[in-house]
Protein backbone atom coordinates (compact mmCIF):
# COMPACT_ATOMS: atom_id res chain seq x y z
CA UNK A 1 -71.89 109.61 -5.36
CA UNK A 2 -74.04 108.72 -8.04
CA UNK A 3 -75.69 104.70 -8.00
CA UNK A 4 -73.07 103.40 -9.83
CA UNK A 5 -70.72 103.69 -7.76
CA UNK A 6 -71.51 101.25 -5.09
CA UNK A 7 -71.76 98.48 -8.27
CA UNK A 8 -68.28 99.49 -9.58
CA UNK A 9 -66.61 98.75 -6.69
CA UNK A 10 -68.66 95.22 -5.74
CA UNK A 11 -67.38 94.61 -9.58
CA UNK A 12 -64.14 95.42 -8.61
CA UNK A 13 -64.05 93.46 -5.24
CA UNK A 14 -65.58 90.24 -6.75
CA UNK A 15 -62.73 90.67 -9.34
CA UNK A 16 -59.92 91.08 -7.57
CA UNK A 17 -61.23 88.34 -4.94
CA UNK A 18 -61.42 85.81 -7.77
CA UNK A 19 -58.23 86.31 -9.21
CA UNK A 20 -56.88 85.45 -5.21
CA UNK A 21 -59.30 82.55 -5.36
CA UNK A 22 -58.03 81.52 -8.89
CA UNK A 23 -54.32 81.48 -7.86
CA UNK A 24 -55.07 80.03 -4.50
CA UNK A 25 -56.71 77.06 -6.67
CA UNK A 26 -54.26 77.05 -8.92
CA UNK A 27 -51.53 76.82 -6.68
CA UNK A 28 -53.76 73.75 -4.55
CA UNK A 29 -53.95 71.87 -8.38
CA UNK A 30 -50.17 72.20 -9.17
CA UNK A 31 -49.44 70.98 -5.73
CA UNK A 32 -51.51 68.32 -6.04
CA UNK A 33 -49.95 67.53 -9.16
CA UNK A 34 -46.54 66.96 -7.62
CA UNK A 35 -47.87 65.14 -5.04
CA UNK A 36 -49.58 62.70 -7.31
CA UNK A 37 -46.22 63.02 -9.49
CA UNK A 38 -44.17 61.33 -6.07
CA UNK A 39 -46.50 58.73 -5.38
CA UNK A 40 -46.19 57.94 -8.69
CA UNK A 41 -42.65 57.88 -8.35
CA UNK A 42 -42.43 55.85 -5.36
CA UNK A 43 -45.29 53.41 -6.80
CA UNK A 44 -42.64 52.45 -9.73
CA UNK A 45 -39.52 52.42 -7.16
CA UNK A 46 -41.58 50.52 -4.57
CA UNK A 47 -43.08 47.65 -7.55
CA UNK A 48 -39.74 47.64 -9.03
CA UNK A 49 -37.88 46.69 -5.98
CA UNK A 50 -40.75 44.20 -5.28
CA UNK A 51 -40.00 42.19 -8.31
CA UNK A 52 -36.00 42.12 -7.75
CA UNK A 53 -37.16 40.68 -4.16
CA UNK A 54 -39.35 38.33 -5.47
CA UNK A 55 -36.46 37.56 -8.24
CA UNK A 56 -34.02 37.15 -5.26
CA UNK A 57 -36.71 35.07 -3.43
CA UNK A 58 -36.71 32.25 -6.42
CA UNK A 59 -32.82 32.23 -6.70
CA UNK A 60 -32.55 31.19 -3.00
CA UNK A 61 -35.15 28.39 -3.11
CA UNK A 62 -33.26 27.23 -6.16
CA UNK A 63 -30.00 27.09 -4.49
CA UNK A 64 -31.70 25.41 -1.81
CA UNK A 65 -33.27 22.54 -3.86
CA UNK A 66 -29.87 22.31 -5.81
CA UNK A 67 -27.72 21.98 -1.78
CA UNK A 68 -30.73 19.16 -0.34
CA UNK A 69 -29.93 17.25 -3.92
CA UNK A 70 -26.19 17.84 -3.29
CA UNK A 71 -26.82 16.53 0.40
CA UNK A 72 -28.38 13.27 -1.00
CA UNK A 73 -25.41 12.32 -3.08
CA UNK A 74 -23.01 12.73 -0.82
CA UNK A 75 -24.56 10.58 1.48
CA UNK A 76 -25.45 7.98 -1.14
CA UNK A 77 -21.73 7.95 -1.91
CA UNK A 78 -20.67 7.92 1.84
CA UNK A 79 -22.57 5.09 2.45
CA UNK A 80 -21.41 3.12 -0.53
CA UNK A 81 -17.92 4.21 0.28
CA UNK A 82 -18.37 2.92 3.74
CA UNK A 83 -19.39 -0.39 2.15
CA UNK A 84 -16.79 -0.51 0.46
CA UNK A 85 -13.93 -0.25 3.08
CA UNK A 86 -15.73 -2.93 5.14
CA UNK A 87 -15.68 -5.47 2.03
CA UNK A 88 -12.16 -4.58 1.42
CA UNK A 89 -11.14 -4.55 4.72
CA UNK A 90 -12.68 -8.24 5.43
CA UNK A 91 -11.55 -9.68 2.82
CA UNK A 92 -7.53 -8.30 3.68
CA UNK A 93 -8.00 -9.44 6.94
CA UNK A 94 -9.36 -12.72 5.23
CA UNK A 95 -5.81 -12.94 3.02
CA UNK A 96 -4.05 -12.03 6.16
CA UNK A 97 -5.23 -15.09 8.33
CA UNK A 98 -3.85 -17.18 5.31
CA UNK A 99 -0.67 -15.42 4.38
CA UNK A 100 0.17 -15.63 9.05
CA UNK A 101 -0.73 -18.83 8.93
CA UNK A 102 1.20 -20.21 6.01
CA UNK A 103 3.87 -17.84 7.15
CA UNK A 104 3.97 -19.92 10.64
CA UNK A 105 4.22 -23.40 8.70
CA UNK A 106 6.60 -22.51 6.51
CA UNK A 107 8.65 -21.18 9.45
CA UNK A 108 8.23 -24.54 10.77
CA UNK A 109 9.50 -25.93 7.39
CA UNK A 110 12.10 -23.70 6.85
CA UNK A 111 13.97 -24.52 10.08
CA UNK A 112 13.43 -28.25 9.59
CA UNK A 113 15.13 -27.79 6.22
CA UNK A 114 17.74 -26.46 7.51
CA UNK A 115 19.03 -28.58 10.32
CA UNK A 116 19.67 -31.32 6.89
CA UNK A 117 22.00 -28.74 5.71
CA UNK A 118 23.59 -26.72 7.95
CA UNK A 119 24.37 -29.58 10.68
CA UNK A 120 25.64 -32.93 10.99
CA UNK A 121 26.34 -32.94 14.44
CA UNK A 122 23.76 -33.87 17.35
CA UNK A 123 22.41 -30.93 18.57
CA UNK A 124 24.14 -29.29 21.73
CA UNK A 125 22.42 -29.38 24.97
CA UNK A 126 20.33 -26.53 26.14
CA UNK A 127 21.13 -24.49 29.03
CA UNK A 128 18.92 -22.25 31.22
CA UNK A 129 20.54 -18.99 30.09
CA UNK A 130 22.42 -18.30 27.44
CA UNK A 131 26.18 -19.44 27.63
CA UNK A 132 28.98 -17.53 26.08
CA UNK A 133 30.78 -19.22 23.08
CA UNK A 134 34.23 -19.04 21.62
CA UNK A 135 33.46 -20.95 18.90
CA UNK A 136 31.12 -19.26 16.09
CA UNK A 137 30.00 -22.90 14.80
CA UNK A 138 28.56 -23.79 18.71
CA UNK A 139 26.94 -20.37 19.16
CA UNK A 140 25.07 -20.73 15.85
CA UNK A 141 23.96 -24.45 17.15
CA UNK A 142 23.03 -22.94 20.08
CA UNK A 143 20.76 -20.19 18.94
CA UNK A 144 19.61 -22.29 16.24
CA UNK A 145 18.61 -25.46 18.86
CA UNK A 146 16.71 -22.73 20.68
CA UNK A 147 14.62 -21.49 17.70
CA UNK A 148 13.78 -25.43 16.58
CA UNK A 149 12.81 -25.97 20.59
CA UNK A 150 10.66 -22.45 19.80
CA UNK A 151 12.19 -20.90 22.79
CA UNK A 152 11.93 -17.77 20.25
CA UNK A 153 12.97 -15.03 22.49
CA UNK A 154 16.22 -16.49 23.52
CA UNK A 155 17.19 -17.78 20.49
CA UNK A 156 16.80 -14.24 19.48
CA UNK A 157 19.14 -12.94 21.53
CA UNK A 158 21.90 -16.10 21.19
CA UNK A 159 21.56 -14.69 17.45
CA UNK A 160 22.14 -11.19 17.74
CA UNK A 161 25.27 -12.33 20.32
CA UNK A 162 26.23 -13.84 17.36
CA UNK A 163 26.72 -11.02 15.07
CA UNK A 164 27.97 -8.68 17.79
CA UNK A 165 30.56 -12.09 18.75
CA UNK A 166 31.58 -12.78 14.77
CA UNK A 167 30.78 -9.35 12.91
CA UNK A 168 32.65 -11.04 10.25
CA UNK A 169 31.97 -14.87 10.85
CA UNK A 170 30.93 -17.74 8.10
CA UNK A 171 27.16 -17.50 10.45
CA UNK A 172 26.67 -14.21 10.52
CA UNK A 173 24.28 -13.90 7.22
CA UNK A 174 22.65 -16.85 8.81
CA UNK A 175 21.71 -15.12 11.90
CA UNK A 176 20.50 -12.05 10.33
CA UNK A 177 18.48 -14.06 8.14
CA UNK A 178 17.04 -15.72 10.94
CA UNK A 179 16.59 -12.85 13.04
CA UNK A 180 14.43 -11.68 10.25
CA UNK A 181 12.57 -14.49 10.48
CA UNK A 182 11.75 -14.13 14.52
CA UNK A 183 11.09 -10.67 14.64
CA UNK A 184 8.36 -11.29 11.72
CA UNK A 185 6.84 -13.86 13.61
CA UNK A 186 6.82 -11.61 16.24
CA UNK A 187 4.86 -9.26 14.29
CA UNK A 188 7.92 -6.43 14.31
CA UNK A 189 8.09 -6.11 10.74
CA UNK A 190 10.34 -2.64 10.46
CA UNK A 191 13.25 -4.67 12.39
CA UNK A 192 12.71 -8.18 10.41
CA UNK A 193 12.78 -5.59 7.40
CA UNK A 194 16.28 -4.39 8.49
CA UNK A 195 17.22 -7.61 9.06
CA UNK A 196 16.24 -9.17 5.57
CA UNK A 197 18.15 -6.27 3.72
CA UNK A 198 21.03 -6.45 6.01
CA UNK A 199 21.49 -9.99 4.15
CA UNK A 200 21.52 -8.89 1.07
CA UNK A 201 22.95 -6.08 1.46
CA UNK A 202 26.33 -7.33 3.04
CA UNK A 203 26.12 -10.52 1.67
CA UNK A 204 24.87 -10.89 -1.64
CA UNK A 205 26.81 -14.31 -2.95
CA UNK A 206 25.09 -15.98 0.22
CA UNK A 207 22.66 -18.86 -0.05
CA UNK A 208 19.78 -17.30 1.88
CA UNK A 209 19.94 -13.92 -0.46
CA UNK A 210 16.67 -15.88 -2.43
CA UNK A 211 14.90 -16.52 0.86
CA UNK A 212 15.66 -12.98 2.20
CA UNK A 213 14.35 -11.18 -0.65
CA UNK A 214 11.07 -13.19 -0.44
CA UNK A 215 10.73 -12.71 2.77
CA UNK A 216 11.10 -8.84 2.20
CA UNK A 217 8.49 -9.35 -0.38
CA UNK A 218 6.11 -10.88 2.30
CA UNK A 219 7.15 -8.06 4.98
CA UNK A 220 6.57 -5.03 3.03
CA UNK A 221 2.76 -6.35 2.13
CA UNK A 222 2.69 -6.34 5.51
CA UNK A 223 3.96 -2.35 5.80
CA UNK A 224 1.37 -1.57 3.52
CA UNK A 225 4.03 -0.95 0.43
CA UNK A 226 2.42 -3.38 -2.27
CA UNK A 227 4.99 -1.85 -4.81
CA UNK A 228 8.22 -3.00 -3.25
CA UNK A 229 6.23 -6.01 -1.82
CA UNK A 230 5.84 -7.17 -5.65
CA UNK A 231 9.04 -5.68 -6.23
CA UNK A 232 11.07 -8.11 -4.30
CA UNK A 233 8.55 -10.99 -5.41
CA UNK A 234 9.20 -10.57 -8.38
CA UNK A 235 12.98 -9.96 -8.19
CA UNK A 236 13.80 -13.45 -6.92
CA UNK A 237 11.61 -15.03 -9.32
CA UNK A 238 13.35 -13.72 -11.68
CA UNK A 239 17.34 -13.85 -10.44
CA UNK A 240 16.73 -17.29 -9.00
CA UNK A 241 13.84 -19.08 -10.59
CA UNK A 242 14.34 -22.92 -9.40
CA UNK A 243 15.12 -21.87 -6.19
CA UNK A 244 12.43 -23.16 -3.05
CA UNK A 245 11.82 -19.08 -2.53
CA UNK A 246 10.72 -18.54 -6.15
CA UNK A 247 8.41 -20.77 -5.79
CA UNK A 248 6.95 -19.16 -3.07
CA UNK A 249 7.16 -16.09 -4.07
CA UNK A 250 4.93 -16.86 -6.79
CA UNK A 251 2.34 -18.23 -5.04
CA UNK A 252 2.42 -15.13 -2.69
CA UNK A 253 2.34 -12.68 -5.80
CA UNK A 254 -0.73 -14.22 -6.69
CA UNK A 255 -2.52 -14.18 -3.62
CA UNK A 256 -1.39 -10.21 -2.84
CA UNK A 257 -2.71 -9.13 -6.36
């Protein structure tokens, strides 16, 4: 072997070891590459998913701001609604006091009235219950002495005797009409209601039609139904203007409005 040799094949060696080394680095650099490729990747993903948080973030605070100001108002308006109702309600209860008690005086005057035209006679003496009557005219005194004595209760049932008596009798508008007139000062205002209508109703040629359809005027302002209150008001103001109830029926419609 001649001195070359041993240099030829350290050439060799070193060359073939560097092309290893080489591909070994090359291989390290291109994986390195991809590597910095992902984090690159999940950089972008990772800030772009940071700003539609942050987005997300600002929309809720928004919301939030917009449901405290929605909050506000609605209590603003509950409390002025509240207000409300208590001024309205004391000033019905107000109109109420006056409507009951010039409801209870012109009960008062109403049955005075009528003792000047419906009897002559002296009135009949009261019993301690209620007697049983052949005579229509004498029943009618009866319950009607009762009422003017304000013995309400049992003139209320001498009245309903008589309409259960004389079904078809010359008294029996009369004692609806004044059965009416009890149960509303008894505060039932659904049966003095069905009373009131019962008069004119059956009996619409009858003198106390005017007063019953005021009177159904005054009851259903005290249902609550303003409508057929005004309705009624109006009605007999209109079908029997210089009658007493017109004229009260007025002055109600102007106080319920």
């Amino acid at each position: 072997m001649n001195k070359c040799t041993p240099i030829l094949f350290t050439v060799l060696f070193l060359g073939v070891y560097s092309e290893q080394a080489l591909a070994q680095v090359s291989e390290s650099i291109s994986t390195e590459g991809r590597s910095i490729e992902e984090r690159s990747d999940s950089s972008v993903e990772q800030t772009s998913g940071s700003g539609q948080l942050s987005e997300l973030f600002y929309r809720i605070q928004v919301l939030q701001q917009d449901l405290k100001d929605l909050r506000g108002t609605i209590e603003e308006q509950s409390y002025l609604i509240k207000r409300l109702e208590r001024s309205q309600k004391e000033q019905y209860l107000d109109l109420d006091s006056r409507l009951v008690q010039l409801g209870g005086a012109e009960l008062e005057g109403r049955i005075s009235q009528t003792e000047n035209k419906e009897f002559s006679e002296e009135a009949l003496p009261l019993l301690g219950e209620s007697p049983e009557f052949d005579n229509e005219r004498e029943a009618y005194q009866y319950a009607f002495d009762l009422m003017r004595n304000r013995q309400y209760r049992e003139s209320l049932g001498s009245f309903e005797k008589i309409i259960v008596g004389f079904p078809n009798g010359q008294y029996t508008p009369n004692a609806f009409y004044w059965i009416g007139e009890l149960y509303l000062a008894q505060g039932d205002n659904e049966k003095s209601r069905q009373s009131f209508i019962q008069v004119i109703s059956l009996y619409p040629d009858h003198q106390k039609v005017p007063d019953a359809m005021y009177k159904l005027g005054v009851v259903y302002f005290a249902l609550g139904d303003n409508q057929s209150a005004l309705k009624y008001l109006g009605q007999v103001q209109q079908e029997y203007p210089n009658s007493s109830a017109a004229g009260l029926a007025a002055r109600y419609s102007a106080e319920i409005q």
